[in-house]
N, C-alpha and C. Protein backbone atom coordinates (compact mmCIF):
# COMPACT_ATOMS: atom_id res chain seq x y z
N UNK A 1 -22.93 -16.03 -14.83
CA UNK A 1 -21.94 -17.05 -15.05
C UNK A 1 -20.66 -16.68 -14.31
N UNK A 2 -19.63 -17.48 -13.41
CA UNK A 2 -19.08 -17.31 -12.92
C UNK A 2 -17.30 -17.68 -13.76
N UNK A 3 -16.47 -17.17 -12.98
CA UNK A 3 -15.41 -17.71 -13.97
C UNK A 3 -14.16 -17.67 -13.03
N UNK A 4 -13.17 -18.94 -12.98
CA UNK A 4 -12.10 -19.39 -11.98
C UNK A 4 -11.02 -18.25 -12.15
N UNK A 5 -11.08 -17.32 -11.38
CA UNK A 5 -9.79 -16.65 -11.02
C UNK A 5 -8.83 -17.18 -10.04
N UNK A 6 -7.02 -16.70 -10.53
CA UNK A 6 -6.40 -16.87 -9.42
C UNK A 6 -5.87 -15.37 -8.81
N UNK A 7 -5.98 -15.08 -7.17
CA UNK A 7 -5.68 -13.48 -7.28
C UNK A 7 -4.75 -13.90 -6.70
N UNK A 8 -3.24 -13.48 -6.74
CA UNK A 8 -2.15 -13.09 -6.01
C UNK A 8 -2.18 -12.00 -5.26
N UNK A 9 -2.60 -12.44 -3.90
CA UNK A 9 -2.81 -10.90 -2.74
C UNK A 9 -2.00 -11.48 -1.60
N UNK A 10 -1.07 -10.80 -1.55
CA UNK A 10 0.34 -10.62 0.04
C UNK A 10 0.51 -11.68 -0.25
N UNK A 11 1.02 -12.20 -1.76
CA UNK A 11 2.13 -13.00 -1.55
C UNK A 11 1.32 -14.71 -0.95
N UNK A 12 0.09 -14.49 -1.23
CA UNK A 12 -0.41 -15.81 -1.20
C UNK A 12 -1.71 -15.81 -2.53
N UNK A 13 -1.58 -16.89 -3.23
CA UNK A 13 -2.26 -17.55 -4.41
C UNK A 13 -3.89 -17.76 -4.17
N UNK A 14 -5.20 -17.26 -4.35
CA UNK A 14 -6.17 -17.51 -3.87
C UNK A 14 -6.99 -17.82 -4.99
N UNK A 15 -7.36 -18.82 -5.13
CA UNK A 15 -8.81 -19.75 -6.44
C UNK A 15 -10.38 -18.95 -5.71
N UNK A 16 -10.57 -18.13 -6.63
CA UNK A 16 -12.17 -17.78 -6.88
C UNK A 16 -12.54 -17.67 -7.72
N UNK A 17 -13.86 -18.29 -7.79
CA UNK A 17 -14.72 -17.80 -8.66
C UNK A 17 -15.91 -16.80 -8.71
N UNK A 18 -15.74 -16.10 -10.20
CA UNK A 18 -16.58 -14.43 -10.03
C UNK A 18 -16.93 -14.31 -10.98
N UNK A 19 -18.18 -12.99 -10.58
CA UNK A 19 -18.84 -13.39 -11.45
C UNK A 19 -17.81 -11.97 -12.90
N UNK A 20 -18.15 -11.98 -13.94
CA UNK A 20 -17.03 -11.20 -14.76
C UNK A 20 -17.35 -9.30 -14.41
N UNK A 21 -18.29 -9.31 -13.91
CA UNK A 21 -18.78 -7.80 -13.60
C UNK A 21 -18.25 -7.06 -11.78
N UNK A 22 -17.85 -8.59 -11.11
CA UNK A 22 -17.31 -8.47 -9.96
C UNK A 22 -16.34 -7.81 -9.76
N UNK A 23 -16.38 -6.68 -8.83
CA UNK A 23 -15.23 -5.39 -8.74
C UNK A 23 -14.49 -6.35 -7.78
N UNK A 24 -12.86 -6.00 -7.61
CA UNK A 24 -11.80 -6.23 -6.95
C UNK A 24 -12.49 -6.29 -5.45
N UNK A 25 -12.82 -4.92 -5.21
CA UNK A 25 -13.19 -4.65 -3.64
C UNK A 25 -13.99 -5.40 -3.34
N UNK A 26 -15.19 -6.18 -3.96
CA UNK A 26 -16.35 -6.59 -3.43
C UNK A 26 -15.53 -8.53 -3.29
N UNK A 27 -14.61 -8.95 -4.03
CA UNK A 27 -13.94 -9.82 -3.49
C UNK A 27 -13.28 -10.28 -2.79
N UNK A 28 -12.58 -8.90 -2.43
CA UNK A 28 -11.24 -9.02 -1.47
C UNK A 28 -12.25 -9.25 -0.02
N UNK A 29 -13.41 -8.16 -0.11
CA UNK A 29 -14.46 -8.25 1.40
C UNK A 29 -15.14 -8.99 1.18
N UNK A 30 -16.69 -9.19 0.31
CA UNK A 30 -17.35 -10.75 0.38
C UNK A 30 -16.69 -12.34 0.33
N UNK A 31 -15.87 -11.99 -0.57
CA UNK A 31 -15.44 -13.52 -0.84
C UNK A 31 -14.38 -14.00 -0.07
N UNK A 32 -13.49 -13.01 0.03
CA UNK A 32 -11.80 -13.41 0.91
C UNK A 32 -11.60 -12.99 2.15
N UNK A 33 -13.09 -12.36 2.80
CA UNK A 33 -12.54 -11.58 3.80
C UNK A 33 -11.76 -10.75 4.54
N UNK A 34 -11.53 -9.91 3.06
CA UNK A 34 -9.91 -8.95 3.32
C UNK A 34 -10.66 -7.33 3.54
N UNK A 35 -11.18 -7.20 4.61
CA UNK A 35 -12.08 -5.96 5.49
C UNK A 35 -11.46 -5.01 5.47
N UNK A 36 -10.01 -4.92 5.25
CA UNK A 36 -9.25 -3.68 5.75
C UNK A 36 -9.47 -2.91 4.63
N UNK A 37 -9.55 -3.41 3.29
CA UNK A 37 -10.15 -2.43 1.92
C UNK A 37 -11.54 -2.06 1.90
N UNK A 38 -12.02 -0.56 2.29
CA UNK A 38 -13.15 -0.26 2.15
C UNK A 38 -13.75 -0.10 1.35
N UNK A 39 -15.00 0.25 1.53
CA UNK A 39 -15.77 0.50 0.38
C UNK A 39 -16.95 1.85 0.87
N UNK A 40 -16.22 3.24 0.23
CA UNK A 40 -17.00 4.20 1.07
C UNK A 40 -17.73 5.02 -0.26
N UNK A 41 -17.72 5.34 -1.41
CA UNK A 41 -18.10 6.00 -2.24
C UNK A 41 -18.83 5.25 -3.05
N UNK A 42 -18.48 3.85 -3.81
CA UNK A 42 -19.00 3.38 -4.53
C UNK A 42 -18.09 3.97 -6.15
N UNK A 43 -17.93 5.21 -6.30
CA UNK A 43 -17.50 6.05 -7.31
C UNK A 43 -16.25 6.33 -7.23
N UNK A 44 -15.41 5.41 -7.67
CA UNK A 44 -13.73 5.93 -6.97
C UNK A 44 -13.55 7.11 -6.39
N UNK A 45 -14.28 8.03 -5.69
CA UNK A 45 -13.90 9.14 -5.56
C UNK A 45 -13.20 9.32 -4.12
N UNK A 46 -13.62 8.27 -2.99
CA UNK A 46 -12.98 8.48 -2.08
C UNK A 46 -11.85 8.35 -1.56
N UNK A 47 -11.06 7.19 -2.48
CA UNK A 47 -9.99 5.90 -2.60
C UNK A 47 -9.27 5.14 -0.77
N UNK A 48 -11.09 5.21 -0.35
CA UNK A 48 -10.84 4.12 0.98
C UNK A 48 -11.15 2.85 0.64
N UNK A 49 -11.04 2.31 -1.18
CA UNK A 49 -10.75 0.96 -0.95
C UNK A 49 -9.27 1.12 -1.79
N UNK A 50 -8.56 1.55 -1.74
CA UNK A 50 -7.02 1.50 -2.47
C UNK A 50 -6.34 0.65 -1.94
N UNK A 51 -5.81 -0.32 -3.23
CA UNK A 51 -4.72 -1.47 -2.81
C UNK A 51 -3.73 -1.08 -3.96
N UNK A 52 -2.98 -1.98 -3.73
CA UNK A 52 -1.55 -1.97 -4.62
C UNK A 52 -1.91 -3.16 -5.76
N UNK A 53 -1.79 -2.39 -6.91
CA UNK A 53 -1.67 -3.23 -7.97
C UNK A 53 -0.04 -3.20 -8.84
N UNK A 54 0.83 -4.76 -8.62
CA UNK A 54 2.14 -4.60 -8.79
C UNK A 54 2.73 -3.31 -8.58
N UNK A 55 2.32 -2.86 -7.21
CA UNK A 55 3.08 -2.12 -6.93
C UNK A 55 2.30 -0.52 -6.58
N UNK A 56 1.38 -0.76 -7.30
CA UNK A 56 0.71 1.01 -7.80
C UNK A 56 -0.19 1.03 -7.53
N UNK A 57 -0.63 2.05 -6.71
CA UNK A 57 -1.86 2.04 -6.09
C UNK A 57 -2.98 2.57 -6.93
N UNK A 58 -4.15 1.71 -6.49
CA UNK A 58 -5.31 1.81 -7.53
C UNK A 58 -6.65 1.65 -6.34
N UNK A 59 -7.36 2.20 -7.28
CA UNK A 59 -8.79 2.33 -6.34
C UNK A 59 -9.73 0.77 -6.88
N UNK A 60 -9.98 -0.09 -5.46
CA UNK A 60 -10.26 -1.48 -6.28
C UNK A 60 -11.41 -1.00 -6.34
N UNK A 61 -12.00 -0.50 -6.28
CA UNK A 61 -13.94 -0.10 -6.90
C UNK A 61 -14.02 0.37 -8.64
N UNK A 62 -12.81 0.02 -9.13
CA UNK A 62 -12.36 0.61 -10.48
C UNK A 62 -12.11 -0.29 -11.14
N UNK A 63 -12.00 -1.32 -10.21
CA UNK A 63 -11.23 -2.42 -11.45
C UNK A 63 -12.11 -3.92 -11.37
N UNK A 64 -12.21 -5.02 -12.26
CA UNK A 64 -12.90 -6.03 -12.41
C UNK A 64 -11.60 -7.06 -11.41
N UNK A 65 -12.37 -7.79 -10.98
CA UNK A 65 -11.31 -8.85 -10.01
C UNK A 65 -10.91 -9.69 -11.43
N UNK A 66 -11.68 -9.86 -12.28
CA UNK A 66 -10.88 -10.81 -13.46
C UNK A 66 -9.75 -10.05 -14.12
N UNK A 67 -9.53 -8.85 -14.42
CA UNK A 67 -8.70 -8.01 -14.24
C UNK A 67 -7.07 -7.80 -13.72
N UNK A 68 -7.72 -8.55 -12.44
CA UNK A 68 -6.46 -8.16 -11.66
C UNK A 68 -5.46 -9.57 -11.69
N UNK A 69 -6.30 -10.74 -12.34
CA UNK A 69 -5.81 -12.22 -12.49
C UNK A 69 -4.14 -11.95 -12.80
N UNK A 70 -3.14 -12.53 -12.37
CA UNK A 70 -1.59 -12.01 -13.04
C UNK A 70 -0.73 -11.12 -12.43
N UNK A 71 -1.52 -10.43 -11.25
CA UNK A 71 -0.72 -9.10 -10.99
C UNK A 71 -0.96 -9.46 -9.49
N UNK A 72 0.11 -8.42 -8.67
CA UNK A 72 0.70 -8.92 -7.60
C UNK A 72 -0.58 -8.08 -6.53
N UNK A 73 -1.25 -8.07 -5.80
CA UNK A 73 -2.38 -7.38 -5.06
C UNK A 73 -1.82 -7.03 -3.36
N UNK A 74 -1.52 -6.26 -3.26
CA UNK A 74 -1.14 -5.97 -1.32
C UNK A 74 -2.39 -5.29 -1.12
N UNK A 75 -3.00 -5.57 -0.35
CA UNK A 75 -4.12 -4.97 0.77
C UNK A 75 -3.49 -4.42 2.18
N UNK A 76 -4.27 -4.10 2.82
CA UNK A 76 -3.38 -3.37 4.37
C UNK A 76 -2.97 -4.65 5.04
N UNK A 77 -3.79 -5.93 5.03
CA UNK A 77 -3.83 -6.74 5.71
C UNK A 77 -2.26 -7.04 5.04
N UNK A 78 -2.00 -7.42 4.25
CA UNK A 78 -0.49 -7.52 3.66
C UNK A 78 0.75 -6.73 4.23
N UNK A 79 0.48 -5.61 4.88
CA UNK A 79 1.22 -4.38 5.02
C UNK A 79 1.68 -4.53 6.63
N UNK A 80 3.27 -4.98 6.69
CA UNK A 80 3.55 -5.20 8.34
C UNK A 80 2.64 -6.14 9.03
N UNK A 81 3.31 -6.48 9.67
CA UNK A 81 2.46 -7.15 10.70
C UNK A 81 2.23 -6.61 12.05
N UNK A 82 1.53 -7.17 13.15
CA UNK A 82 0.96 -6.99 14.10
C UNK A 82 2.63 -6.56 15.16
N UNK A 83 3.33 -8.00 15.06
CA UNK A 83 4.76 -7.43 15.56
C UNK A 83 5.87 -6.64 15.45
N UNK A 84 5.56 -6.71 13.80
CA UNK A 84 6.10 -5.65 12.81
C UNK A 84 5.43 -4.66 12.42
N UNK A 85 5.29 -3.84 12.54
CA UNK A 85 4.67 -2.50 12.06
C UNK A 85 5.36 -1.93 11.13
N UNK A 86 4.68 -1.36 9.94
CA UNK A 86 5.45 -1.15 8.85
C UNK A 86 5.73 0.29 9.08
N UNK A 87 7.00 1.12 8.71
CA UNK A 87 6.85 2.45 8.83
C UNK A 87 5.74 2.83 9.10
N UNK A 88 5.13 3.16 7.83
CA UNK A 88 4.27 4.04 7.55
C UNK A 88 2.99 3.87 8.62
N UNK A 89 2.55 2.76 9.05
CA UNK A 89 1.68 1.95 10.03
C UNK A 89 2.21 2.98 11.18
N UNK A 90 3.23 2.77 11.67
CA UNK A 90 4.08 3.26 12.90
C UNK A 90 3.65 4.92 12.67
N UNK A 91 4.20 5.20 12.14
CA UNK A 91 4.08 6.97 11.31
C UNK A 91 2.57 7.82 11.71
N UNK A 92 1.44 6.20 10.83
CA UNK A 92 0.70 7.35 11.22
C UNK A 92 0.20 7.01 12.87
N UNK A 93 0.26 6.00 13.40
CA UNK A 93 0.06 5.51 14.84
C UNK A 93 0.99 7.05 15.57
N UNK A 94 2.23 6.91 15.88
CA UNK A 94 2.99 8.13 16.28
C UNK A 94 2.25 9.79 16.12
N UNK A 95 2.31 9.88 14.82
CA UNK A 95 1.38 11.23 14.34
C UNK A 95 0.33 11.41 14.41
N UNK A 96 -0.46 10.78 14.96
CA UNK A 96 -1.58 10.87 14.92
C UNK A 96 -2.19 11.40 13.30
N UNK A 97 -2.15 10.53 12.42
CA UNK A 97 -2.02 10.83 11.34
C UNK A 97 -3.90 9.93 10.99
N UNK A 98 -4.58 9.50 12.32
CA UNK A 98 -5.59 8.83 11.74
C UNK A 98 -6.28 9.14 13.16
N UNK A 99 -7.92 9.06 12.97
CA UNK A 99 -8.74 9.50 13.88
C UNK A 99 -9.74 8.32 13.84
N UNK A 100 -11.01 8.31 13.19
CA UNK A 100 -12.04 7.13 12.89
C UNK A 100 -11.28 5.64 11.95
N UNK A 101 -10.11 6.17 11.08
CA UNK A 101 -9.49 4.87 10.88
C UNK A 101 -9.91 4.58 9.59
N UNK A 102 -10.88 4.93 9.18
CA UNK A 102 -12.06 4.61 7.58
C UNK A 102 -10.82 4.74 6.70
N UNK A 103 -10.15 5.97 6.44
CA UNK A 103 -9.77 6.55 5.33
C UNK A 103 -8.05 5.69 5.46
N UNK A 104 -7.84 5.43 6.66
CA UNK A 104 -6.06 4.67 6.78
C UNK A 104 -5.63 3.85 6.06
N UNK A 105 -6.41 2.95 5.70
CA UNK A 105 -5.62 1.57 4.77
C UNK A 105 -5.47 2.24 3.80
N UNK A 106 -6.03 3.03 2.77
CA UNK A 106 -5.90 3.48 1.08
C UNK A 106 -5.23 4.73 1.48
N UNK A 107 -5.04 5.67 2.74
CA UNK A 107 -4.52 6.67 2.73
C UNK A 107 -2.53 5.81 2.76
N UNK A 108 -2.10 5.03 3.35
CA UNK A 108 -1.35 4.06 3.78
C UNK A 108 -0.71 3.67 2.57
N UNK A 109 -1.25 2.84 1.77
CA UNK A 109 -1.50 2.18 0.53
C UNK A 109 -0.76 2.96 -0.57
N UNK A 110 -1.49 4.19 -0.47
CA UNK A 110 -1.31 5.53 -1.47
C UNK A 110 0.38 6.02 -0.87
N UNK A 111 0.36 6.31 0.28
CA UNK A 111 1.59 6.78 0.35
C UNK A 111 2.86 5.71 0.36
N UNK A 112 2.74 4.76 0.39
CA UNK A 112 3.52 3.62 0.04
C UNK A 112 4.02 3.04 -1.40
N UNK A 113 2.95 3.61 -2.24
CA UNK A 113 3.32 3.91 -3.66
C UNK A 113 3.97 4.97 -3.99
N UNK A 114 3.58 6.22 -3.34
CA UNK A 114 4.78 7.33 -3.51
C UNK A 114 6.05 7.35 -2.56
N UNK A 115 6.03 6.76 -1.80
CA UNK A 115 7.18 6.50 -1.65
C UNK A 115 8.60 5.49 -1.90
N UNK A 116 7.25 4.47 -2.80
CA UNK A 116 8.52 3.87 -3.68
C UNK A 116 9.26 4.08 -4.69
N UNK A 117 8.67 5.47 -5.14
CA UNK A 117 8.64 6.10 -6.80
C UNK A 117 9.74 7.33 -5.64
N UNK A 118 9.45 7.97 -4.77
CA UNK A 118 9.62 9.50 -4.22
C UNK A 118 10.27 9.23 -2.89
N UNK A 119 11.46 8.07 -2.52
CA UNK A 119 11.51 8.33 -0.69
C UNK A 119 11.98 9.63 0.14
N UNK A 120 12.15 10.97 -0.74
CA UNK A 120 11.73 12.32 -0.25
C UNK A 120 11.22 13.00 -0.88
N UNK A 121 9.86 12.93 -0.30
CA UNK A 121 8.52 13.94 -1.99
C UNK A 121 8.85 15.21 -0.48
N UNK A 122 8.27 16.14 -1.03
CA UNK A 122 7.86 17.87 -0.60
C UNK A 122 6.83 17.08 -0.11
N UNK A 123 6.39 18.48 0.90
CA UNK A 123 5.12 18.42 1.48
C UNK A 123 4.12 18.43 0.03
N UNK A 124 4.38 19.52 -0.79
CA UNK A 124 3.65 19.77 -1.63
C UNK A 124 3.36 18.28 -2.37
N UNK A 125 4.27 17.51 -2.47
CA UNK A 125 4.30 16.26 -3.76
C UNK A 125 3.25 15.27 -2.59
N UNK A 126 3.57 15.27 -1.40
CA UNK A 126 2.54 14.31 -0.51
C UNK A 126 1.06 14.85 -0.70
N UNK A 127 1.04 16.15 -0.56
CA UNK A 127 -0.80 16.14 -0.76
C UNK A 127 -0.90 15.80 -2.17
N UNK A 128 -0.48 15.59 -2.42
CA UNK A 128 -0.82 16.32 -3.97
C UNK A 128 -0.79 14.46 -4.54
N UNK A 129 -0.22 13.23 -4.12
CA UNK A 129 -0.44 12.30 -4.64
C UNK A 129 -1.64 11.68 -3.44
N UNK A 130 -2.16 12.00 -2.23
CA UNK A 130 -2.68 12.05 -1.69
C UNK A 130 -3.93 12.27 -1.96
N UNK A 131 -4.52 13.40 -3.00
CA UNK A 131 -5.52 13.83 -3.26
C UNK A 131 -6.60 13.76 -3.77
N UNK A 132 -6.72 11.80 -3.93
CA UNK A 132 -8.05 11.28 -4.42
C UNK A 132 -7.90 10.60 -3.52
N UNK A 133 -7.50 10.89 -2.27
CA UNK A 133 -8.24 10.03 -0.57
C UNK A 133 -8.63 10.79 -0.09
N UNK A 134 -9.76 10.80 0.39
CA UNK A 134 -10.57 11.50 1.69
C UNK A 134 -10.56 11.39 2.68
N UNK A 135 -10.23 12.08 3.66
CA UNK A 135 -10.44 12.30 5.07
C UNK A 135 -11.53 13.20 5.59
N UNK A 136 -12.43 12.94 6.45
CA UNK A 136 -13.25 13.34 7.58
C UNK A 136 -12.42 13.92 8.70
N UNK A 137 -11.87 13.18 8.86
CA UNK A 137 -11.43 13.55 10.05
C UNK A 137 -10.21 14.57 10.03
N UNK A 138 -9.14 14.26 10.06
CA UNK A 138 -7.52 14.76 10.78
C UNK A 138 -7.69 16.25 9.65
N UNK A 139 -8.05 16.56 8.86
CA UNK A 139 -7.39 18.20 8.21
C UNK A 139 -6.57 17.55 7.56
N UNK A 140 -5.90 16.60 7.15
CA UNK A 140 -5.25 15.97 6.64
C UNK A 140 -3.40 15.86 6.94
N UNK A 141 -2.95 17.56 7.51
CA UNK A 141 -2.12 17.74 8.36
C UNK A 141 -1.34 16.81 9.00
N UNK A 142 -1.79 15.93 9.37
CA UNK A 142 -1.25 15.01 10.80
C UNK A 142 -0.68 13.64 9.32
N UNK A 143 -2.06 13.71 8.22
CA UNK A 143 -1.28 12.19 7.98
C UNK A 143 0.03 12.53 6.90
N UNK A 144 0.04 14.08 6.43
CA UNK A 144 0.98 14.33 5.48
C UNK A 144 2.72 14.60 6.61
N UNK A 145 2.10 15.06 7.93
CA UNK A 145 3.28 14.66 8.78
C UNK A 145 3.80 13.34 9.30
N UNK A 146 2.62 12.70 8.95
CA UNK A 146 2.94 10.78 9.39
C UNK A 146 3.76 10.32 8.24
N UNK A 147 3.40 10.60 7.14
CA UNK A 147 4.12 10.40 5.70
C UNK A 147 5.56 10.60 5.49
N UNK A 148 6.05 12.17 5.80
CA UNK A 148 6.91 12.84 6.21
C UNK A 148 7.64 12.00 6.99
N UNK A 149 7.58 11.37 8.50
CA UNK A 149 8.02 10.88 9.36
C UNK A 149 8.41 9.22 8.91
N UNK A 150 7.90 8.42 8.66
CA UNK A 150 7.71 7.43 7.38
C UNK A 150 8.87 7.39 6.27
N UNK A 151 9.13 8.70 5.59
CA UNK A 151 9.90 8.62 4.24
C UNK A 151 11.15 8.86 4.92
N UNK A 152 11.28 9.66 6.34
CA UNK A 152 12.74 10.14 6.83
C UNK A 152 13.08 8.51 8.02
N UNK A 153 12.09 8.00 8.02
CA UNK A 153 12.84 6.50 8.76
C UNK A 153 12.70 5.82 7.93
N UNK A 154 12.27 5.11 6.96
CA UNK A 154 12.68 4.63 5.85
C UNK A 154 13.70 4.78 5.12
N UNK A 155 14.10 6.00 4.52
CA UNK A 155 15.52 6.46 4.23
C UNK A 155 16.88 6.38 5.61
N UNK A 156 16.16 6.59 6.66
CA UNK A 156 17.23 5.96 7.67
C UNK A 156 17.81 4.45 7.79
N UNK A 157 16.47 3.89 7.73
CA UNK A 157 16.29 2.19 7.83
C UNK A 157 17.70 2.06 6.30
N UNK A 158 17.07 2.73 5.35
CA UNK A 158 17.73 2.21 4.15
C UNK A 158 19.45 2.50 3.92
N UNK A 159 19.70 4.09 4.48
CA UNK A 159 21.07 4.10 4.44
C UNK A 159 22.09 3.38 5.76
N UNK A 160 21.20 2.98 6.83
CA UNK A 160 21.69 1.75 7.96
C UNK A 160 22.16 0.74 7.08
N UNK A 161 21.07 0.12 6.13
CA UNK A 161 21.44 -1.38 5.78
C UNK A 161 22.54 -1.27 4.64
N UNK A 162 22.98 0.31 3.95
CA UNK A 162 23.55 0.22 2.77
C UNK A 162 25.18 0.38 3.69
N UNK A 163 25.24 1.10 4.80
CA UNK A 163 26.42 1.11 5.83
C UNK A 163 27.00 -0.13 6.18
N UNK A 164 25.84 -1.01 6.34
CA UNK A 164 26.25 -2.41 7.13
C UNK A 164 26.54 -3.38 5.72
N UNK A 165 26.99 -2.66 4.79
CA UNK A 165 27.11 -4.28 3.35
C UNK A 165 28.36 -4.10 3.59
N UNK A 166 28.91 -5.00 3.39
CA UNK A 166 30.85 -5.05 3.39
C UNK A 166 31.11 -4.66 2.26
N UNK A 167 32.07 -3.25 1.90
CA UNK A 167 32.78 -3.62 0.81
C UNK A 167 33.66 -4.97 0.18
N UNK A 168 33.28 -4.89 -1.08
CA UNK A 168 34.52 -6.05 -1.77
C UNK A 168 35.81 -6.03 -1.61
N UNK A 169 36.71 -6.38 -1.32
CA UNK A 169 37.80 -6.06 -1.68
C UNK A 169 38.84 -5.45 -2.93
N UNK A 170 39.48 -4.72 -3.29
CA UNK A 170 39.93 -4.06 -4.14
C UNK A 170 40.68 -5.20 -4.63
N UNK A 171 40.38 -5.06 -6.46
CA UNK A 171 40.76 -6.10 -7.53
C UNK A 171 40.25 -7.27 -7.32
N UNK A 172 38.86 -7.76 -6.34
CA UNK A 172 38.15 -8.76 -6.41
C UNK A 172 37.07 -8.50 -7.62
N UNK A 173 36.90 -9.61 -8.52
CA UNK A 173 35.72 -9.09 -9.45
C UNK A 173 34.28 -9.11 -9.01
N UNK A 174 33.51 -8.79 -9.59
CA UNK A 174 32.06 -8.53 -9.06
C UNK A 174 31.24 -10.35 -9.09
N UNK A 175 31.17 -10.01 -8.07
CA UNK A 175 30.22 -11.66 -7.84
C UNK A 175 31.61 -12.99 -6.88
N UNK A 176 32.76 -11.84 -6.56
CA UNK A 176 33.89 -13.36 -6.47
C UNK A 176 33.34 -13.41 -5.29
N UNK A 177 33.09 -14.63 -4.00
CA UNK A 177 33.39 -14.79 -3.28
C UNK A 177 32.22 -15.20 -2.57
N UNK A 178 31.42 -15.07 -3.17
CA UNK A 178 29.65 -15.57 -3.34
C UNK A 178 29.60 -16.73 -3.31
């Protein structure tokens, strides 16, 4: 028996219907065509299908798509665009922070959640929230320096835009002039 979900993924509204045993991942790729979330273990253990759930990254092979009905869903496909490259996109492109590519979207994903909680974790705090994604490839090295590179232009990006706000004027109240 199937049942009408609505998923909120990047900020666009999508009507499916599933069946109630249907995992997140197997929707986002059979049904919505959202490829960039893998599916490599089956057993959350690899977290190359990790998306953002309101915010927090979660392994979608863990969760029921009826589940996720209510809550805000980013996939990679959500993450920068093609003209825009999001930090972290840029980071690990620059660092060579990715080799076969399998493990990038949830490795991506993952560090995009710690860096909204952490925009300067330790090396130590990056593997270490890192450490239910798998890599084959890179030693992992390259993507905890892509990360690294990522959290220090991000914090650049961020204290640029906090430079460029105009102060208020002194003895204007808060909100005058709006």
């Amino acid at each position: 028996m199937k049942h009408p979900v609505t998923l909120m993924i990047n900020g666009m509204a999508h009507a499916v219907e599933v069946e109630s045993r249907a995992l997140l991942v197997q929707v986002l790729r059979d049904d919505l065509n959202l490829t960039g979330t893998h599916v490599g273990c089956d057993t959350s253990q690899c977290g190359a299908c990790t998306v953002l759930l309101d915010g927090r990254a979660v392994k979608s092979c863990t969760l029921f798509a009826v589940q996720a009905e209510g809550h805000a869903i980013t996939t990679i496909e959500g993450f920068g665009t093609p003209e825009q490259l999001h930090p972290l996109q840029t980071a690990f492109w620059e660092k060579h922070g990715l080799q076969c590519g399998f493990c990038t979207p949830g490795m991506i994903l993952c560090a995009a959640d710690l860096l909204s909680r952490n925009p300067d974790p330790s090396e130590a705090e990056i593997r270490h929230a890192i450490e239910g994604n798998l890599c084959r490839c890179t030693g992992y090295q390259n993507i905890v320096t892509a990360i690294q590179s990522a959290a220090a232009a991000m914090r650049a990006k961020a204290e640029t835009a906090f430079a460029a706000t105009p102060a208020k004027p002194a003895g204007q109240p808060a909100g005058a002039g709006v």
